[in-house]
N, C-alpha and C. Protein backbone atom coordinates (compact mmCIF):
# COMPACT_ATOMS: atom_id res chain seq x y z
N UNK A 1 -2.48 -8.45 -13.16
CA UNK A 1 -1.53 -8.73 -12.08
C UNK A 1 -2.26 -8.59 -10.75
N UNK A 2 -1.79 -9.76 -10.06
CA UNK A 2 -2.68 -9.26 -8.70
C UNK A 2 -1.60 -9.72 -7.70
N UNK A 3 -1.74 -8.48 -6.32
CA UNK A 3 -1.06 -7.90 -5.27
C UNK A 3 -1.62 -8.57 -4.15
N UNK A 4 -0.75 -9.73 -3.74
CA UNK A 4 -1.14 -10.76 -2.62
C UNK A 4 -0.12 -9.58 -1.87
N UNK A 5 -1.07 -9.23 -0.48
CA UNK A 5 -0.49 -8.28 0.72
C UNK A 5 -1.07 -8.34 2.16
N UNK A 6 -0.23 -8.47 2.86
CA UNK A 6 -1.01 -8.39 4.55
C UNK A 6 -0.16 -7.26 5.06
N UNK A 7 -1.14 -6.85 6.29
CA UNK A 7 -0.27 -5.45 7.09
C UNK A 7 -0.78 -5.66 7.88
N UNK A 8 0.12 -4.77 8.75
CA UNK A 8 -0.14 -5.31 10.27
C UNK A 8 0.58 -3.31 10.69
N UNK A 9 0.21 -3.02 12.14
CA UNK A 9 0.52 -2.10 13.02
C UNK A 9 1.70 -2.81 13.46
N UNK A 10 2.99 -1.65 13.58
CA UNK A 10 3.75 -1.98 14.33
C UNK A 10 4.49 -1.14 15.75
N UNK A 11 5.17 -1.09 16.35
CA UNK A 11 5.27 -0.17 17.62
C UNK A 11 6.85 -0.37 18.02
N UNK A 12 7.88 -1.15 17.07
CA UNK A 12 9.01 -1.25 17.48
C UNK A 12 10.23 -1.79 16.36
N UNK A 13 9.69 -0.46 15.37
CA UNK A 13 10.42 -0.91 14.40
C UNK A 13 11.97 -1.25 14.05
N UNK A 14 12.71 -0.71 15.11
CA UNK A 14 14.07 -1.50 15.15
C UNK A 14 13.99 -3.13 15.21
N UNK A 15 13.02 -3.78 15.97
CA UNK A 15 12.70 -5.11 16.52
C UNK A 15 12.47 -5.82 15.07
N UNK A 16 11.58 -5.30 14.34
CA UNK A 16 11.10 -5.88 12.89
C UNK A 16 12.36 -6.17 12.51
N UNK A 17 13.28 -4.66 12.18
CA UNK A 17 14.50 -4.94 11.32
C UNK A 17 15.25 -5.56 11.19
N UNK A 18 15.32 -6.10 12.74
CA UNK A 18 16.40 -6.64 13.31
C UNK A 18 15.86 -8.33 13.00
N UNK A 19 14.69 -8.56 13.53
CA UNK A 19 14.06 -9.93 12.80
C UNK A 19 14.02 -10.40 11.15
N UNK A 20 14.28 -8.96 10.29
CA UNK A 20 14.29 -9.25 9.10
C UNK A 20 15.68 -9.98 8.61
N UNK A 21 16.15 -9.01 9.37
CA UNK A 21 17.96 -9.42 8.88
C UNK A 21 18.39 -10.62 9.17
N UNK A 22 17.73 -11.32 10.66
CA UNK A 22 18.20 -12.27 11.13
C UNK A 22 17.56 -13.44 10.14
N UNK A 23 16.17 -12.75 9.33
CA UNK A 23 15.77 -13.82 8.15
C UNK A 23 16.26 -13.71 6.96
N UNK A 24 17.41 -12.96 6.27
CA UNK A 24 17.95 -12.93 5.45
C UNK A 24 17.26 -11.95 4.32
N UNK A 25 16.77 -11.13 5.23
CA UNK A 25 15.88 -10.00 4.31
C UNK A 25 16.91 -8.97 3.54
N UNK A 26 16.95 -8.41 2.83
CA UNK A 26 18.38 -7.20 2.27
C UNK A 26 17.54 -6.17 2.18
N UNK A 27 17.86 -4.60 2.83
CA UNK A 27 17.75 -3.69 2.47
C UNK A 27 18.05 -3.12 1.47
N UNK A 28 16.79 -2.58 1.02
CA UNK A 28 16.85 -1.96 -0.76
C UNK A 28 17.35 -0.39 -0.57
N UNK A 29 16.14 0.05 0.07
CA UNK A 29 15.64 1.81 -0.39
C UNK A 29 15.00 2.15 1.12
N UNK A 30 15.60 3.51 0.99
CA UNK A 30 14.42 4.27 2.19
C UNK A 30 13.63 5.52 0.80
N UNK A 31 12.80 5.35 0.89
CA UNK A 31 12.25 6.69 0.01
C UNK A 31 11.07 7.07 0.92
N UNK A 32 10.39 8.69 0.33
CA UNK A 32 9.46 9.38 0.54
C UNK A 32 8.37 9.24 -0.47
N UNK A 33 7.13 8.85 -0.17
CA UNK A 33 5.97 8.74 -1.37
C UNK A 33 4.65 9.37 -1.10
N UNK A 34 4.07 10.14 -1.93
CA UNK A 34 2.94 10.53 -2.11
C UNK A 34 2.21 10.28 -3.03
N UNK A 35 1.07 9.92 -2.61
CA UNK A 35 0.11 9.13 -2.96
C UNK A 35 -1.13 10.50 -3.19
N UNK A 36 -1.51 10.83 -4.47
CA UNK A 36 -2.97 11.56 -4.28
C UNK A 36 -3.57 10.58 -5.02
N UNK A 37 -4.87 10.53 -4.06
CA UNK A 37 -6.00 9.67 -4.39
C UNK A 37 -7.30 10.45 -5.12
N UNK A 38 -7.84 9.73 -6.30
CA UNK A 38 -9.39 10.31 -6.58
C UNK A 38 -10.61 9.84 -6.65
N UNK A 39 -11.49 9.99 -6.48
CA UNK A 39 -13.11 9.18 -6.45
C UNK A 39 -13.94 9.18 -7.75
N UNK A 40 -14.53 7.89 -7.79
CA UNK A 40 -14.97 7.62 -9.48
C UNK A 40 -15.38 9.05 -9.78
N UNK A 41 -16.12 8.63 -10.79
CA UNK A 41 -16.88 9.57 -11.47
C UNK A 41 -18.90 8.84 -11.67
N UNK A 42 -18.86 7.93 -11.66
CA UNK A 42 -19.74 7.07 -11.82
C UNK A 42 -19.89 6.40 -10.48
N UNK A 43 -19.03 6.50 -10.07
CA UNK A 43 -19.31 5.18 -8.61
C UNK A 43 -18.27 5.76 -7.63
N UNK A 44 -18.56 5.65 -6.34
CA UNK A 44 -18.18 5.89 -4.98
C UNK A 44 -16.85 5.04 -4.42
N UNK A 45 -15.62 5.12 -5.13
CA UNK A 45 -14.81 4.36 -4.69
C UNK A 45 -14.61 3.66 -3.49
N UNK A 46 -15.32 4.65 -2.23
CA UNK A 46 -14.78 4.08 -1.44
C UNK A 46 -15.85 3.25 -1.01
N UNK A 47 -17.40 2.59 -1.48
CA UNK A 47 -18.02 2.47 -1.49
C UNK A 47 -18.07 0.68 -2.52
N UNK A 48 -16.93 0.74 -3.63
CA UNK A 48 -16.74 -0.16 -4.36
C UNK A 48 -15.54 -1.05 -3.82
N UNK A 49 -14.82 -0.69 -2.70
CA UNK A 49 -13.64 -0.51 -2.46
C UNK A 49 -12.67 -0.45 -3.40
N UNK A 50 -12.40 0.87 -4.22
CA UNK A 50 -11.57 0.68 -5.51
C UNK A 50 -10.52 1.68 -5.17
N UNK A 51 -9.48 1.47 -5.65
CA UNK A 51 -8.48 3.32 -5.50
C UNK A 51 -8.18 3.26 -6.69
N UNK A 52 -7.61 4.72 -7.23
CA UNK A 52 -7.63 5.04 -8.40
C UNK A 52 -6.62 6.61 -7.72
N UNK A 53 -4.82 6.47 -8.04
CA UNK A 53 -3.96 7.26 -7.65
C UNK A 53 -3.02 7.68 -8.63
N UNK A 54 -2.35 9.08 -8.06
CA UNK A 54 -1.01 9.22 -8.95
C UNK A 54 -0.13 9.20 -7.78
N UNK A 55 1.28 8.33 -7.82
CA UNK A 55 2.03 7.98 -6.78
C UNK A 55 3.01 8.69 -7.37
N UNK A 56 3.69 9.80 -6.46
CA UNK A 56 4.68 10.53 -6.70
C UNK A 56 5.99 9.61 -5.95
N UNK A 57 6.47 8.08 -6.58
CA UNK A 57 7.66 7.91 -5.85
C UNK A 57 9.42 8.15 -6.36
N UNK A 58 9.65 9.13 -4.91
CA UNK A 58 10.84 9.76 -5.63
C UNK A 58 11.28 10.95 -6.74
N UNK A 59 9.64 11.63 -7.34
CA UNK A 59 10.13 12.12 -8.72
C UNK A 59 9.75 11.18 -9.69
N UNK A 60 9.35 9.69 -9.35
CA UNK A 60 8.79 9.09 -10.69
C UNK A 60 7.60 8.74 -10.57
N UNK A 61 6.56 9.41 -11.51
CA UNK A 61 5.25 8.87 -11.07
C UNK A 61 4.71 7.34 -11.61
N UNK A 62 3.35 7.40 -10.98
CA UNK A 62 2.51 6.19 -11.90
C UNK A 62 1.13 6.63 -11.26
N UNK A 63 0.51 5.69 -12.38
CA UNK A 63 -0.95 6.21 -12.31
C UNK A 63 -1.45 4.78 -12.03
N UNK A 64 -2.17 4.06 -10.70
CA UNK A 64 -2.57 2.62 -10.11
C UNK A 64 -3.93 2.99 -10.09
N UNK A 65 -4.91 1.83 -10.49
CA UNK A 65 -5.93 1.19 -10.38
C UNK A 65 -5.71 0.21 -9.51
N UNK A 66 -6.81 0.27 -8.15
CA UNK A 66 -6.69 -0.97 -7.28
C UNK A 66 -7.79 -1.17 -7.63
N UNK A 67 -8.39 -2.82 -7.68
CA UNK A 67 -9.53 -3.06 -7.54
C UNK A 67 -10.08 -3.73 -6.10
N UNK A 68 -11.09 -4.25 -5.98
CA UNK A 68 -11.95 -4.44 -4.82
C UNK A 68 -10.83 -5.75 -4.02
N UNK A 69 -10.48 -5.49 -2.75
CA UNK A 69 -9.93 -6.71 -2.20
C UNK A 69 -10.75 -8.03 -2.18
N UNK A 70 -9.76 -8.84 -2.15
CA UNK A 70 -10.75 -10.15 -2.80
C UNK A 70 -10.85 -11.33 -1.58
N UNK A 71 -10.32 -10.83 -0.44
CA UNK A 71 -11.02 -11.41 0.64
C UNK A 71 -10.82 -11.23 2.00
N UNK A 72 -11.25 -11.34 3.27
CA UNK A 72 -11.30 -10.75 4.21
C UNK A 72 -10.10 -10.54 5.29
N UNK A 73 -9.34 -11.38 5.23
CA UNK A 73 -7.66 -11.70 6.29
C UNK A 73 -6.73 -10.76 5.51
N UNK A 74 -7.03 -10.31 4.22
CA UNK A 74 -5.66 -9.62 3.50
C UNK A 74 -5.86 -8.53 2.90
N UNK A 75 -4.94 -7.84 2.00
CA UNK A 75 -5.52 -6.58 1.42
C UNK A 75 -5.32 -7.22 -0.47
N UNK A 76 -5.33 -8.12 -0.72
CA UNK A 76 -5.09 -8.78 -2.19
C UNK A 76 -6.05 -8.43 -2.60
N UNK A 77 -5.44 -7.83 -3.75
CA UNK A 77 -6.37 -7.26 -5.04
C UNK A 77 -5.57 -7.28 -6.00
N UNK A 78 -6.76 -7.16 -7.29
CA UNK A 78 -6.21 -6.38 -8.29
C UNK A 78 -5.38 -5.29 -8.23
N UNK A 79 -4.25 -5.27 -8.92
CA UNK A 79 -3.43 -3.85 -9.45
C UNK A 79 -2.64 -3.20 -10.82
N UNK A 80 -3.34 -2.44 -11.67
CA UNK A 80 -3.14 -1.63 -12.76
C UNK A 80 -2.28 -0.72 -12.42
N UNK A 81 -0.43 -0.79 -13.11
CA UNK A 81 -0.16 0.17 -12.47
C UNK A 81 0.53 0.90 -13.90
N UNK A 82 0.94 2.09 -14.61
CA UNK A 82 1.22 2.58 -15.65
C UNK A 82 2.30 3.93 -15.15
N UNK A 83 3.68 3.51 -15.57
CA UNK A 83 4.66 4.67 -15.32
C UNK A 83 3.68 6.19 -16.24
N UNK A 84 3.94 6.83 -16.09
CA UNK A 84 4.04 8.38 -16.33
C UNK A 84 4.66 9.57 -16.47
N UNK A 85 4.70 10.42 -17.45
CA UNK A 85 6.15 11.45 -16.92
C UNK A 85 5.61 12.76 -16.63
N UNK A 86 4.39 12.97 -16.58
CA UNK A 86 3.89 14.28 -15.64
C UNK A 86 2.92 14.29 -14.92
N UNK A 87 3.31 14.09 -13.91
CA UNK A 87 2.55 14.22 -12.60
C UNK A 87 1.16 15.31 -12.34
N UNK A 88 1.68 16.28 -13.27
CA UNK A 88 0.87 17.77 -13.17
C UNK A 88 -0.47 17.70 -14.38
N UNK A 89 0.00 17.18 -15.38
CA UNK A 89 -1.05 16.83 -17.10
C UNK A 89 -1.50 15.85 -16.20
N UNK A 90 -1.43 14.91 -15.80
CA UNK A 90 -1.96 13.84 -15.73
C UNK A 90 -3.26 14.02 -14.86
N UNK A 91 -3.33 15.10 -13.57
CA UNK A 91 -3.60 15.28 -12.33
C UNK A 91 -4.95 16.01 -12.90
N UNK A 92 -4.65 16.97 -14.40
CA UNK A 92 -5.59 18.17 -14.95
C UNK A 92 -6.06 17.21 -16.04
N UNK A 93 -6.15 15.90 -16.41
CA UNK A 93 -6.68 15.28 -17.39
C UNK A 93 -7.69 14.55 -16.55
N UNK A 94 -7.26 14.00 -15.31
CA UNK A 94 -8.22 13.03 -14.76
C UNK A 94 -9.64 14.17 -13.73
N UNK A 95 -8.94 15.24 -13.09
CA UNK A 95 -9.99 16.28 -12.92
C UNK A 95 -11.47 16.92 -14.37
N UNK A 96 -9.95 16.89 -15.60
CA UNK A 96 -11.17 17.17 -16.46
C UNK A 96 -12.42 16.40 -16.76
N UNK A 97 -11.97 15.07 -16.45
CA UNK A 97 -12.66 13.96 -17.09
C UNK A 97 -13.77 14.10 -16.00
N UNK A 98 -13.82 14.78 -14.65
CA UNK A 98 -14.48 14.52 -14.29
C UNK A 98 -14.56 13.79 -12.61
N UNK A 99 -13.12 13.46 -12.53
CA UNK A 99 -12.26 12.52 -11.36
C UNK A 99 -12.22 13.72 -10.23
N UNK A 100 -12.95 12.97 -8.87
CA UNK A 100 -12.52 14.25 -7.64
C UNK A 100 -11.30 13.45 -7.07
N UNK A 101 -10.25 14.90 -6.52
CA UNK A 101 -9.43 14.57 -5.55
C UNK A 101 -9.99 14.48 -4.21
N UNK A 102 -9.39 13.17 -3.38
CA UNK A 102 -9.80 13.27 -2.55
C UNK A 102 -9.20 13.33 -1.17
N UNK A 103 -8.08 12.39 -1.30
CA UNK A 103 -6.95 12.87 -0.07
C UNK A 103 -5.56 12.85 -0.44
N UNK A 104 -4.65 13.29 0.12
CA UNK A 104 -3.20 12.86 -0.01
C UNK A 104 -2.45 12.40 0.89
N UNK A 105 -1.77 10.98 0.35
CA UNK A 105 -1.01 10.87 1.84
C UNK A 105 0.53 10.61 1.16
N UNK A 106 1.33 11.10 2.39
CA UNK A 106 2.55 10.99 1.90
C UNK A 106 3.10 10.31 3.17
N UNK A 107 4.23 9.30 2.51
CA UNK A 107 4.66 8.01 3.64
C UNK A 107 6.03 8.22 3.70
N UNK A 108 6.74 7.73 4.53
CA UNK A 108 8.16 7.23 4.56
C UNK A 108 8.51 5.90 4.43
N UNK A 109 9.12 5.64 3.40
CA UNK A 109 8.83 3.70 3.33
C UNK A 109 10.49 3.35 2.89
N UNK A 110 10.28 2.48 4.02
CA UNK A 110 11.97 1.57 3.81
C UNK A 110 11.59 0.10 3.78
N UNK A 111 12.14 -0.70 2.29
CA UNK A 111 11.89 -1.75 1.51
C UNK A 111 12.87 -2.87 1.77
N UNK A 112 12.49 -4.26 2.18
CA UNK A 112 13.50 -4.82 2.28
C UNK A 112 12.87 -5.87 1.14
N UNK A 113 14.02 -6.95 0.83
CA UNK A 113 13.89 -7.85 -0.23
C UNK A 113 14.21 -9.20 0.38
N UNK A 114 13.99 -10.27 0.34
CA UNK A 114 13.83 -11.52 0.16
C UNK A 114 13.15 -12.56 -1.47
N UNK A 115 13.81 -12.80 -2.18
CA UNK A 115 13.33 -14.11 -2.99
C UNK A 115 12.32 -12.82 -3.94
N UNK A 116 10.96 -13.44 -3.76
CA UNK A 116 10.01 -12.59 -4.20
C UNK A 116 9.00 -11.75 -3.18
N UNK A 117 9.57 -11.68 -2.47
CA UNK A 117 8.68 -11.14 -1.16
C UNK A 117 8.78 -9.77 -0.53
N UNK A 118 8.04 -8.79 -0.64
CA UNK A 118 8.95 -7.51 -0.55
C UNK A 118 8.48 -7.34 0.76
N UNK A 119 9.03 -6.52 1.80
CA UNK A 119 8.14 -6.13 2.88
C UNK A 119 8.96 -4.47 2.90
N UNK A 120 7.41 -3.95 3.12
CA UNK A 120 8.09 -2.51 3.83
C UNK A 120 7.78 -2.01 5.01
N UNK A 121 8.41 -0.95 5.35
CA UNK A 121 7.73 -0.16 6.83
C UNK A 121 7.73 1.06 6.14
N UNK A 122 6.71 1.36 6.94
CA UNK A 122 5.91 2.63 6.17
C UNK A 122 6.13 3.38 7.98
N UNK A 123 5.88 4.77 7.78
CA UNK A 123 5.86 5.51 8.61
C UNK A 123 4.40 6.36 7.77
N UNK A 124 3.59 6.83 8.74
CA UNK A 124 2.61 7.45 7.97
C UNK A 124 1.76 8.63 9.21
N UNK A 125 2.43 9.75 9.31
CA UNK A 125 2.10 11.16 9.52
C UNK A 125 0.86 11.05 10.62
N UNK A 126 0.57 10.99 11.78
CA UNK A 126 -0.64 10.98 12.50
C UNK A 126 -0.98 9.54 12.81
N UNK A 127 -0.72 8.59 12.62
CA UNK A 127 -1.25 6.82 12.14
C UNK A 127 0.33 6.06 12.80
N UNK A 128 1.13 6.92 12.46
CA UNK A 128 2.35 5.97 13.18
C UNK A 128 3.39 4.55 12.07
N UNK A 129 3.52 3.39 12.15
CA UNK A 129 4.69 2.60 11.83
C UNK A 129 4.00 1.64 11.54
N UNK A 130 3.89 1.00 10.26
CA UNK A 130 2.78 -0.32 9.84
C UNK A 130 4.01 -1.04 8.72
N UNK A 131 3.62 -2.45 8.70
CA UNK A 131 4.43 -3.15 7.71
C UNK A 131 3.50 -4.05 6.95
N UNK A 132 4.11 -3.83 5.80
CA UNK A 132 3.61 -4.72 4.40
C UNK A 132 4.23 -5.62 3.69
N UNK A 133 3.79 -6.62 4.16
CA UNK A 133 4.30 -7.86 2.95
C UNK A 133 3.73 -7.99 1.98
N UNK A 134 4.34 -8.12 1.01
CA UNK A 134 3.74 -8.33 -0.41
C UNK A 134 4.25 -9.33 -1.76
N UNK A 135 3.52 -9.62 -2.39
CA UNK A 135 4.27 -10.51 -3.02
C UNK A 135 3.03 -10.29 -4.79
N UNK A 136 3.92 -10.26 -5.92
CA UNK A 136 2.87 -10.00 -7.14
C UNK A 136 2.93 -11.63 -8.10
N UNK A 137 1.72 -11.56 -7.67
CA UNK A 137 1.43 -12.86 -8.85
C UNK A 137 0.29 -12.33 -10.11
N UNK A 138 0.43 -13.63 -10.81
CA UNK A 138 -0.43 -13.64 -12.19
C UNK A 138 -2.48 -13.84 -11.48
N UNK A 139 -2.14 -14.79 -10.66
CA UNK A 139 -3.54 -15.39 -10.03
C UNK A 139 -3.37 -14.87 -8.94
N UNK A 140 -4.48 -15.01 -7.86
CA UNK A 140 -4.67 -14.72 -6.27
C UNK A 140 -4.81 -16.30 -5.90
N UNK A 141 -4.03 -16.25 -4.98
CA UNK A 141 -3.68 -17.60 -4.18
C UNK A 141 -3.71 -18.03 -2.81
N UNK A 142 -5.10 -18.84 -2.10
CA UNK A 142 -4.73 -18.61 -0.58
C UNK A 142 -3.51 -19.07 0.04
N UNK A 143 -2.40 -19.62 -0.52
CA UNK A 143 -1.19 -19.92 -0.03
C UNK A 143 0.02 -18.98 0.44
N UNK A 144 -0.48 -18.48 -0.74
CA UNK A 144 0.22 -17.17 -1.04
C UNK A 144 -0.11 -16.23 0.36
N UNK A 145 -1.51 -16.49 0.67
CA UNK A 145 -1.33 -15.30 1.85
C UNK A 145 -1.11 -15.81 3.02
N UNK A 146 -1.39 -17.43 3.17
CA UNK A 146 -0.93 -17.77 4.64
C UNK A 146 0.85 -17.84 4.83
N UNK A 147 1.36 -18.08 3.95
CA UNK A 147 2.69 -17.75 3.81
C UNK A 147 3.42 -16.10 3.90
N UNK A 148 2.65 -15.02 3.94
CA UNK A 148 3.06 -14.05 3.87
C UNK A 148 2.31 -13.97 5.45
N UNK A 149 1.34 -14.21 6.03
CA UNK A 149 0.71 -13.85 7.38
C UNK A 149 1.49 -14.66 8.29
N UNK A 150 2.29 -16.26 8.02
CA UNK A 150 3.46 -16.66 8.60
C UNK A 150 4.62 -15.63 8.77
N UNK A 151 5.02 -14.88 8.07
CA UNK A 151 6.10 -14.19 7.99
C UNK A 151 5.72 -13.04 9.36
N UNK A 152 4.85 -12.32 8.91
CA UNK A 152 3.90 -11.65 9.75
C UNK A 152 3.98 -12.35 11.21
N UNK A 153 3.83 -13.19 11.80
CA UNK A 153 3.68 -14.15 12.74
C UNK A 153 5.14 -14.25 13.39
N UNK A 154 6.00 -14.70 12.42
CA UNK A 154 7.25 -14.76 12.79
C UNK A 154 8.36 -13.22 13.04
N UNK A 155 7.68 -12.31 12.46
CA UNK A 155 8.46 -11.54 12.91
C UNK A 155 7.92 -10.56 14.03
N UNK A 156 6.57 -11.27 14.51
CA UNK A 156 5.99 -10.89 15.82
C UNK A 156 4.99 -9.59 15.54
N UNK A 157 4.32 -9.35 14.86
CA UNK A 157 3.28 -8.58 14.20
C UNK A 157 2.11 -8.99 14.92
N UNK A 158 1.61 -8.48 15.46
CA UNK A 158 0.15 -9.21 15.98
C UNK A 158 -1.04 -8.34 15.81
N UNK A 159 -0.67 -7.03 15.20
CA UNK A 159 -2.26 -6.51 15.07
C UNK A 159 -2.09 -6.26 13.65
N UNK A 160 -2.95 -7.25 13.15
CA UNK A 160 -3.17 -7.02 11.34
C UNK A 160 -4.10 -6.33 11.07
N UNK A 161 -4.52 -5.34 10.00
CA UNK A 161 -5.32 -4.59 9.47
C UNK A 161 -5.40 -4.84 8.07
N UNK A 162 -6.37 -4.88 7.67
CA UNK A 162 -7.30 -4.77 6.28
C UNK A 162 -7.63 -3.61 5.41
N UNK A 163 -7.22 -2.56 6.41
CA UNK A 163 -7.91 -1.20 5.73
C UNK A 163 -6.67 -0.68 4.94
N UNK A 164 -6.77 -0.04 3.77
CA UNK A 164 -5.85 0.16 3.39
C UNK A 164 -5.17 2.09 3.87
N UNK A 165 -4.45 2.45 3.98
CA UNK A 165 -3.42 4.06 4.29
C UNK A 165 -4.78 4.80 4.36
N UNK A 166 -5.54 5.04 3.04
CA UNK A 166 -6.44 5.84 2.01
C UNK A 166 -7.36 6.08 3.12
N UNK A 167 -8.12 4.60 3.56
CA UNK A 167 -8.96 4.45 4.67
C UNK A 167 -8.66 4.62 6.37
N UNK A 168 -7.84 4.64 6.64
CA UNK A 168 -7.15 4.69 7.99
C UNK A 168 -7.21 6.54 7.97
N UNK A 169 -6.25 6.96 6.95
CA UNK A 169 -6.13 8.89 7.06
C UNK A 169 -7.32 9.37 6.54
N UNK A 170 -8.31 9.13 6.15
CA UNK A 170 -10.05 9.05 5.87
C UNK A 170 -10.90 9.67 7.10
N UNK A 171 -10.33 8.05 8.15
CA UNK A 171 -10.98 7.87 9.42
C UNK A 171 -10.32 8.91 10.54
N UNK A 172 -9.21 9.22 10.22
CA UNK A 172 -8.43 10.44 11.11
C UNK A 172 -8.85 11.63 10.89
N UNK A 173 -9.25 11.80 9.86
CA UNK A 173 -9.47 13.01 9.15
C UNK A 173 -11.12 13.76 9.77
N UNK A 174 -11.60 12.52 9.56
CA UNK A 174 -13.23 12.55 9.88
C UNK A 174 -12.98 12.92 11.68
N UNK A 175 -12.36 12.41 12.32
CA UNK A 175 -12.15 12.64 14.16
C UNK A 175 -11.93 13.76 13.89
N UNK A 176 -10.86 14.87 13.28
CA UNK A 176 -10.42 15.47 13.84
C UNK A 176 -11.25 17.04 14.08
């Protein structure tokens, strides 16, 4: 499965919402998510650009494999993602094996829906208000992303980013 996605910084997130609705977007969910991230064992994730997480959303986990983004305007990649029911075994199996922890980030994310197109706003601790369009296909498709960077466009987004959460609270981390 691969995760056609663009993001962008945002600074006025009532303005988004209000552009979503007026596009026929439906509000799903507001939830809280944490994300702990770990680094190969063999290879330098952040070095391969790979992530490898247990996503605590809500009380339900999963365990995601991202692989390397597959080209430069978007964040589309590969994504392995596998429900789970303990967060805690899972966390002491991948340490045993050998897996370092390396950061945690925990978001505030409210999901809206359109067709197949999800977009969220994320709130993220130190970093501020970013939105994600996303959309899951079988193949990676450049249509697929100029159609999601239109959306982006239209709802007045103008500073897009490539880096993904992992890398952004990385780079904060390292300033501070």
């Amino acid at each position: 499965m691969f995760e056609i996605e663009v993001k962008g910084k945002i600074d006025n997130k009532e303005e988004i919402i209000k552009k979503l609705k007026s596009l026929n977007f439906s509000f799903i969910e507001k939830k809280i998510q944490e994300d702990i991230y770990f680094n190969g064992i063999d290879r330098d994730f952040k070095k391969t650009d790979e992530a490898l997480r247990i996503r605590d959303d809500n009380g339900i986990y999963f365990l995601t494999y991202k692989g390397p983004k597959i080209d430069k305007i978007s964040k589309s990649r590969e994504e392995i993602e596998v429900k789970v029911e303990d967060k805690e075994k899972l966390r002491k199996i991948l340490k045993k094996l050998g897996f370092k922890e390396s950061l945690t980030i925990k978001k505030i994310r409210e999901i809206y829906k359109k067709d197949n197109i999800t977009v969220c706003i994320d709130y993220i601790e130190n970093l501020g208000y970013f939105i994600e369009v996303e959309k899951e296909t079988n193949k990676y498709d450049e249509k697929e992303v100029k159609q999601l960077l239109d959306l982006l466009k239209d709802l007045g987004v103008k500073q897009l980013i490539t880096k993904s959460y992992l890398e952004m609270v990385a780079e904060y981390e390292e300033k501070k």
